[in-house]
Protein backbone atom coordinates (compact mmCIF):
# COMPACT_ATOMS: atom_id res chain seq x y z
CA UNK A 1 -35.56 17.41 -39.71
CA UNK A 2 -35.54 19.31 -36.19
CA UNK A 3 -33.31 17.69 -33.50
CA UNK A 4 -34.55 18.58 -29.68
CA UNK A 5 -31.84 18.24 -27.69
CA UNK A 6 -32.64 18.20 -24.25
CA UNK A 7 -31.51 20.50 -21.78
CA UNK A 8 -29.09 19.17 -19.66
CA UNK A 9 -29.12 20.24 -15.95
CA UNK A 10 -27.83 18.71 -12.47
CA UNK A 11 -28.52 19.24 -9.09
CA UNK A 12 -25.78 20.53 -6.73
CA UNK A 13 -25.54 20.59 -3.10
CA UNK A 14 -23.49 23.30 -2.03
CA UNK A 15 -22.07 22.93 2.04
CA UNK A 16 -21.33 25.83 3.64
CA UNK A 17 -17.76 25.53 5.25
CA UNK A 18 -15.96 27.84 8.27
CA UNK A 19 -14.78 30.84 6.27
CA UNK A 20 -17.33 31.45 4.38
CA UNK A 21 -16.64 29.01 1.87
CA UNK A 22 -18.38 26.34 0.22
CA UNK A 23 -17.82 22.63 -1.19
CA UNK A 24 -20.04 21.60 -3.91
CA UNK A 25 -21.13 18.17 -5.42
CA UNK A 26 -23.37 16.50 -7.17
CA UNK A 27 -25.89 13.50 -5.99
CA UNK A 28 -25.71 12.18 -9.64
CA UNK A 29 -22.20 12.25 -10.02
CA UNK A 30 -20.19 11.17 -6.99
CA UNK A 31 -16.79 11.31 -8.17
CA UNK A 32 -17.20 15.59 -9.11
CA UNK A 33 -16.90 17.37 -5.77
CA UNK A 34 -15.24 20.93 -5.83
CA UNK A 35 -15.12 24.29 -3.83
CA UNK A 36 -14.97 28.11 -3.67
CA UNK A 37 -14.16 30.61 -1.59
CA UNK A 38 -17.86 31.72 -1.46
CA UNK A 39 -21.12 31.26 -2.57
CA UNK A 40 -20.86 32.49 -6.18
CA UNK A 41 -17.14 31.02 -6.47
CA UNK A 42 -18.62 27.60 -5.00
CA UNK A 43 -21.44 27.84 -8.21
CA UNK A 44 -18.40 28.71 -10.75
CA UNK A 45 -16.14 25.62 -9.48
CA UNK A 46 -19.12 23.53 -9.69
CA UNK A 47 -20.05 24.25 -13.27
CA UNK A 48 -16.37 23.49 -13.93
CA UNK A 49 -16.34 20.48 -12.16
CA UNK A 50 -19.83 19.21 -14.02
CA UNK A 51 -18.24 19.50 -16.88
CA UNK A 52 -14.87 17.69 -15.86
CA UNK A 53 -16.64 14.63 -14.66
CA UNK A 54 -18.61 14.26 -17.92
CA UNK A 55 -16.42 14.64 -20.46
CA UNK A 56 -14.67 12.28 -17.94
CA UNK A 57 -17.26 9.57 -18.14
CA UNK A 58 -17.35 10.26 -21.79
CA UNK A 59 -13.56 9.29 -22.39
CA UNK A 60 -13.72 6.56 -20.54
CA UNK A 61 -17.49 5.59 -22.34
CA UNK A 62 -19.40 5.44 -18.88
CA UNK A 63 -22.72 6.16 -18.54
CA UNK A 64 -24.18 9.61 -18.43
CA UNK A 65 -27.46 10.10 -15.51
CA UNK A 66 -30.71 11.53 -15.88
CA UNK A 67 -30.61 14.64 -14.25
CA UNK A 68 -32.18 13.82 -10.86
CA UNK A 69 -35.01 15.84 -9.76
CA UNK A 70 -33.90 18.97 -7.86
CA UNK A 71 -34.41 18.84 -4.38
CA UNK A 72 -34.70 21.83 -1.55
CA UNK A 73 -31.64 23.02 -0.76
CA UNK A 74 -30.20 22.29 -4.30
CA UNK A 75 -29.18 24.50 -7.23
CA UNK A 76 -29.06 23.28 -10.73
CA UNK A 77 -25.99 23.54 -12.80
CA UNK A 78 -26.08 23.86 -16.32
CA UNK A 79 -24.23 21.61 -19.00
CA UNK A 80 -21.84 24.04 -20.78
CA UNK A 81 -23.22 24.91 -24.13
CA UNK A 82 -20.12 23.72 -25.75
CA UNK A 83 -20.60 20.40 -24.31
CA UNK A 84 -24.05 19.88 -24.27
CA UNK A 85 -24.19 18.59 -28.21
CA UNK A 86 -21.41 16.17 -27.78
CA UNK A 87 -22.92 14.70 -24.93
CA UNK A 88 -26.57 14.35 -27.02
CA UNK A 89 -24.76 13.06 -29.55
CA UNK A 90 -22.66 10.03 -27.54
CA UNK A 91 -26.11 9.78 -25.38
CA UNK A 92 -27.54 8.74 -28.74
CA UNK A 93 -25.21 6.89 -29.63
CA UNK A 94 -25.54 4.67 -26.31
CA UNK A 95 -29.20 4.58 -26.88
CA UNK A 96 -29.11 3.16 -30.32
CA UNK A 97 -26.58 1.01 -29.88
CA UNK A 98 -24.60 2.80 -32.92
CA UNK A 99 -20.76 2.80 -32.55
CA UNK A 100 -17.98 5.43 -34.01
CA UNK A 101 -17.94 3.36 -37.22
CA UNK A 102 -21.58 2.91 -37.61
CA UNK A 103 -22.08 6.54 -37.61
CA UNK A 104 -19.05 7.45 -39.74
CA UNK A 105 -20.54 5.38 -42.74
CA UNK A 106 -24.24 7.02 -42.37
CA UNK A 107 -22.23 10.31 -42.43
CA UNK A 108 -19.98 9.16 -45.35
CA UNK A 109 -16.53 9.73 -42.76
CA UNK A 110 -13.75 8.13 -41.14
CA UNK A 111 -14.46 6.98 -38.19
CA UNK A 112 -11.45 9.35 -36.81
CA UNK A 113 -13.73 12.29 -37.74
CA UNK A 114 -17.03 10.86 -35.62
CA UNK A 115 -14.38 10.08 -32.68
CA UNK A 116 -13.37 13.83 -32.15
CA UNK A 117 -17.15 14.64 -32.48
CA UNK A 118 -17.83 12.64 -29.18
CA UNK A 119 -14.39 13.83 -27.65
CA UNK A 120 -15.29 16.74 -25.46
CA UNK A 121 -12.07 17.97 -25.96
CA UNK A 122 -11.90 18.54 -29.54
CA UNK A 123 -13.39 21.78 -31.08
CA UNK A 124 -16.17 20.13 -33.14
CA UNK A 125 -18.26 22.66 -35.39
CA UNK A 126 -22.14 22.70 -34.64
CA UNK A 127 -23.45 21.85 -38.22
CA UNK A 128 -20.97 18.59 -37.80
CA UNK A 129 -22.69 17.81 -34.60
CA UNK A 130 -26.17 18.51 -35.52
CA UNK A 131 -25.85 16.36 -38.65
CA UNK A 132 -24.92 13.58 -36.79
CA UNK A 133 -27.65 14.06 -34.42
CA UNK A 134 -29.93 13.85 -37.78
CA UNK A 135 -28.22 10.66 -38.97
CA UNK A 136 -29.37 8.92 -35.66
């Protein structure tokens, strides 16, 4: 079985401040606002930053956006590739109503081990992650 995950991008505003630098944040996510000393700093920071308030949400089981629709003026950040599967993965989860436990016995694990695969802080190996993509 194939799993398409979907490609998660999000608009960014970036405001150009005195100096030459720049404040970035994000219409879907209020909380993330970061900046740089420059354009291309500004765009690092705020890849950083998308990730940050994500894997925030995650933790603390929040809902996750749509990526809004980009607007003029805006430049889409990408989800980091190492986060992007965890967050299909607890998306899923959400969708289907499916909790850690759920998903550990369809796997045939603890629940501990489907817990670290939705923490976006814990080095989770992309077989692991894909499976339990499959098993939803």
């Amino acid at each position: 079985m194939e799993t398409n995950m979907p490609d998660f991008i999000f608009p960014a505003i970036l405001h150009p401040e005195p100096g030459g630098a720049f404040t970035a944040t994000f219409p879907d996510f209020p909380e993330a606002i970061t900046s740089g000393a420059e354009k291309a700093d500004a765009l690092l920071q705020a890849a950083d930053c998308l990730q940050e308030a994500i894997a925030g949400r995650m933790v603390r089981k929040e809902g996750i956006p749509s990526p809004s629709r980009q607007r003029r003026g805006q430049v889409m950040v990408r989800v980091a590739l190492y986060l992007a599967p965890k967050l299909a993965l607890y998306l899923a989860m959400r969708e289907q109503r499916v909790n850690n436990s759920q998903l550990a016995h369809r796997l045939g694990v603890t629940e501990t081990v489907v817990r670290r695969m939705v923490n976006p802080k814990h080095d989770t190996k992309p077989e692991k992650l894909q499976e339990a993509l499959e098993a939803l």
